[in-house]
Protein backbone atom coordinates (compact mmCIF):
# COMPACT_ATOMS: atom_id res chain seq x y z
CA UNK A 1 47.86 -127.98 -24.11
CA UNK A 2 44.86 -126.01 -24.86
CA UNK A 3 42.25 -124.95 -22.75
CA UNK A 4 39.04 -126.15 -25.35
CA UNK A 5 39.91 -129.30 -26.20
CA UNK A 6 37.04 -131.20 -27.55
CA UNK A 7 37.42 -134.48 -25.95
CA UNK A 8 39.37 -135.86 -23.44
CA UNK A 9 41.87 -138.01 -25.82
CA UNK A 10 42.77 -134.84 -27.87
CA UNK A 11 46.21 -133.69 -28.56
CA UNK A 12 47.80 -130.75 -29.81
CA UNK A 13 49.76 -131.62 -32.54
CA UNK A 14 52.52 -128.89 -32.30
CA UNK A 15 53.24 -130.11 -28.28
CA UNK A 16 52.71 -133.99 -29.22
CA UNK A 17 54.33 -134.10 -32.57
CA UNK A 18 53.67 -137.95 -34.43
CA UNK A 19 55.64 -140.31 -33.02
CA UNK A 20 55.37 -144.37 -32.32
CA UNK A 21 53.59 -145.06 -29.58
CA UNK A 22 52.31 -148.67 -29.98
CA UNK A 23 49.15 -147.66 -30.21
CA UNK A 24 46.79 -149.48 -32.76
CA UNK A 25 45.03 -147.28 -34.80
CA UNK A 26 43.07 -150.16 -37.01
CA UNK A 27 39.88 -149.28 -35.77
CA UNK A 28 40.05 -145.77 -36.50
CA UNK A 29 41.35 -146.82 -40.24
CA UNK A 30 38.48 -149.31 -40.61
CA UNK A 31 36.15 -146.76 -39.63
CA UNK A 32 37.34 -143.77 -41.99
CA UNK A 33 37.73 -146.75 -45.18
CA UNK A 34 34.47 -148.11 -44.47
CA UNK A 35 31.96 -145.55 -43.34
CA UNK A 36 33.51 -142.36 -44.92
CA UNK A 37 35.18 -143.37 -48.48
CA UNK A 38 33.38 -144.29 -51.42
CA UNK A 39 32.63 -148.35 -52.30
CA UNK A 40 31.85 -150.03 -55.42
CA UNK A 41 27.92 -149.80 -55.53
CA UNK A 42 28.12 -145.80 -54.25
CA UNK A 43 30.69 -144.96 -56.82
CA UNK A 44 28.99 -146.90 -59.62
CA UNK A 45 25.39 -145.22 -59.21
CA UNK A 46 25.93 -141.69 -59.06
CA UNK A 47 23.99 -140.42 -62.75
CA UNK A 48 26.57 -138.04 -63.18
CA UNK A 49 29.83 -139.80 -63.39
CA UNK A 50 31.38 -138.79 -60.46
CA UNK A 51 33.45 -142.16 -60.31
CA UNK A 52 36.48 -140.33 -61.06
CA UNK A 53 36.19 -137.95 -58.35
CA UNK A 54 34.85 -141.01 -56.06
CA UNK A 55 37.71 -142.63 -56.85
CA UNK A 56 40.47 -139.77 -56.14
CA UNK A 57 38.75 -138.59 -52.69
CA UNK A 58 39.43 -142.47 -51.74
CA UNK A 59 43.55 -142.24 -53.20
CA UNK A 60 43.29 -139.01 -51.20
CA UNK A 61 42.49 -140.44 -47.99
CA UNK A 62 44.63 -144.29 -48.41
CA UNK A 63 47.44 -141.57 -49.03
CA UNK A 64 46.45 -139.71 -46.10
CA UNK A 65 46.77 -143.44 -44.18
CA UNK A 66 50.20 -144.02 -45.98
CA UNK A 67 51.73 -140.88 -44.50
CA UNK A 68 50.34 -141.66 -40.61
CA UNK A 69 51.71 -145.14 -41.98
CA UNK A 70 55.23 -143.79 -43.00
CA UNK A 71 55.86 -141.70 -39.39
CA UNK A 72 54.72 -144.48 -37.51
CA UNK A 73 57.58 -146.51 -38.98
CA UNK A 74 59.77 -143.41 -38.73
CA UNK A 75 59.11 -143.16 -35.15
CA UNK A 76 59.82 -146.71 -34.82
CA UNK A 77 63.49 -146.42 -36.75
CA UNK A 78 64.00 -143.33 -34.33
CA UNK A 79 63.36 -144.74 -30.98
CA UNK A 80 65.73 -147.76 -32.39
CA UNK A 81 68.33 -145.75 -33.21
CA UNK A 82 68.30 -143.42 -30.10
CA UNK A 83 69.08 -146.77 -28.07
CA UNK A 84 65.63 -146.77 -26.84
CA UNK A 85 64.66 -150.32 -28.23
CA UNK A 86 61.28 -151.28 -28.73
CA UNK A 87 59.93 -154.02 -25.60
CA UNK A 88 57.51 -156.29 -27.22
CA UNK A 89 55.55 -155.78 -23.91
CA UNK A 90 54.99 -152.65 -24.82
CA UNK A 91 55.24 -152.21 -28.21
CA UNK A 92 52.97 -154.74 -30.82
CA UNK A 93 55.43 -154.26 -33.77
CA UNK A 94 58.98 -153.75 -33.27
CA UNK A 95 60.80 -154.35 -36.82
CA UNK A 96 60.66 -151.55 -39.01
CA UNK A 97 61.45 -152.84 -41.91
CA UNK A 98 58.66 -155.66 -41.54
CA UNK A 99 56.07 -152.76 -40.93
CA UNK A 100 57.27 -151.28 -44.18
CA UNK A 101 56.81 -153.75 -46.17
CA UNK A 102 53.67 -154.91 -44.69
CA UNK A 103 52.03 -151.57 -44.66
CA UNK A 104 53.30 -149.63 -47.29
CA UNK A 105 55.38 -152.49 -49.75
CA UNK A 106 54.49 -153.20 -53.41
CA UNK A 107 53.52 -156.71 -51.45
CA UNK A 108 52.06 -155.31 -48.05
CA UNK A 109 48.28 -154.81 -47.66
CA UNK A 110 47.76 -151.86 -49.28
CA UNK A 111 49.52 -152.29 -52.69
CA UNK A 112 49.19 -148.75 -54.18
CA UNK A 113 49.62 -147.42 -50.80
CA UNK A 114 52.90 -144.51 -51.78
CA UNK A 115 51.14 -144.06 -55.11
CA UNK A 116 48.24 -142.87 -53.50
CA UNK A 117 50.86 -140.90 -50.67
CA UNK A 118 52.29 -139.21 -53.58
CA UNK A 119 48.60 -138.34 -54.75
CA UNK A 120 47.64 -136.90 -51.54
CA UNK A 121 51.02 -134.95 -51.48
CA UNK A 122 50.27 -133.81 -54.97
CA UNK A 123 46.48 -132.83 -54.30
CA UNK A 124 48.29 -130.29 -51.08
CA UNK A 125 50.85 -129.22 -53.40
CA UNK A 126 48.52 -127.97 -55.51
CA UNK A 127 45.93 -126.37 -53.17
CA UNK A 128 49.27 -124.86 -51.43
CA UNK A 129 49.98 -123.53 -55.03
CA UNK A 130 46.41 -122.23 -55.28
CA UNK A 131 46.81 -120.32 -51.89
CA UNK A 132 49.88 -118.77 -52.24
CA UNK A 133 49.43 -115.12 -52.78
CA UNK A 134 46.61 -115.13 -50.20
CA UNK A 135 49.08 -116.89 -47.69
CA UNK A 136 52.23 -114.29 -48.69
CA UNK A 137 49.34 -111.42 -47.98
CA UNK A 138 48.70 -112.79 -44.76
CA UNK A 139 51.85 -113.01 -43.91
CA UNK A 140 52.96 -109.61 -45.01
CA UNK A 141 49.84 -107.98 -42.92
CA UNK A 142 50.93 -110.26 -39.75
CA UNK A 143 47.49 -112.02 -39.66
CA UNK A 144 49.28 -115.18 -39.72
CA UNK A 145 52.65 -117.53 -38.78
CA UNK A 146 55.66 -115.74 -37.05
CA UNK A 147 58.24 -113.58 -38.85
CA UNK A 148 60.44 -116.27 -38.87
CA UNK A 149 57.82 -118.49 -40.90
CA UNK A 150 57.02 -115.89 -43.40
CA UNK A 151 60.07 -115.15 -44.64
């Protein structure tokens, strides 16, 4: 891992990819819905009508929830299928499918929840978009990625 890790519980990414590890990340979630997105009475009194941008910054980061959302249920179909089998010692949820539909169904607790994972994947999509020539320089100078990854 890397030498200048910030904390003690950080990970690199690239060596500890997403994956299900039983872990309960609610707290986090409550924290980032509640103290960082935008509520009713902050969107509503900002003079300059910023509601709509209020509003997308909070799709942006329920989407953002959706895709950890998503792998976590991915990870949980994998280990399944690999024969590992989820203990419920271990492991608080252990159905797939119920995850699904509880956290990303029509029904679940987050209704809109892969309308606002297609937002966030459109909002990258278009910053990607936005970046490309810059990134294609970069890659053509060797400032960034491997040759295999700019090609």
């Amino acid at each position: 891992a890397r030498w200048d890790m910030p904390s003690e519980d950080y990970y690199d990414t690239l060596l500890f990819p997403e994956d299900y590890t039983g872990y309960d990340g609610a707290e986090v979630w409550r924290f980032i819905h509640d103290r960082i997105g935008f509520h009713d009475g902050a969107m509503s009194a900002d003079e300059y009508d910023a509601d709509d941008w209020k509003a997308d910054f909070n799709k942006a980061v329920s989407g953002l929830h959706s895709m950890v959302s998503a792998q976590v249920i991915k990870g949980m179909r994998e280990k399944i299928n690999s024969g590992e089998g989820l203990d419920p010692d271990s492991y608080e949820w252990t159905d797939p499918s119920v995850e699904f539909n509880r956290r990303l169904g029509p029904q679940g607790e987050t209704p809109e929840a892969v309308e606002n994972l297609y937002f966030t994947m459109m909002l990258l999509l278009s910053g990607v978009r936005a970046a490309r020539d810059r990134l294609l320089m970069d890659c053509d100078m060797g400032k960034v990625g491997d040759a295999q990854a700019c090609q």
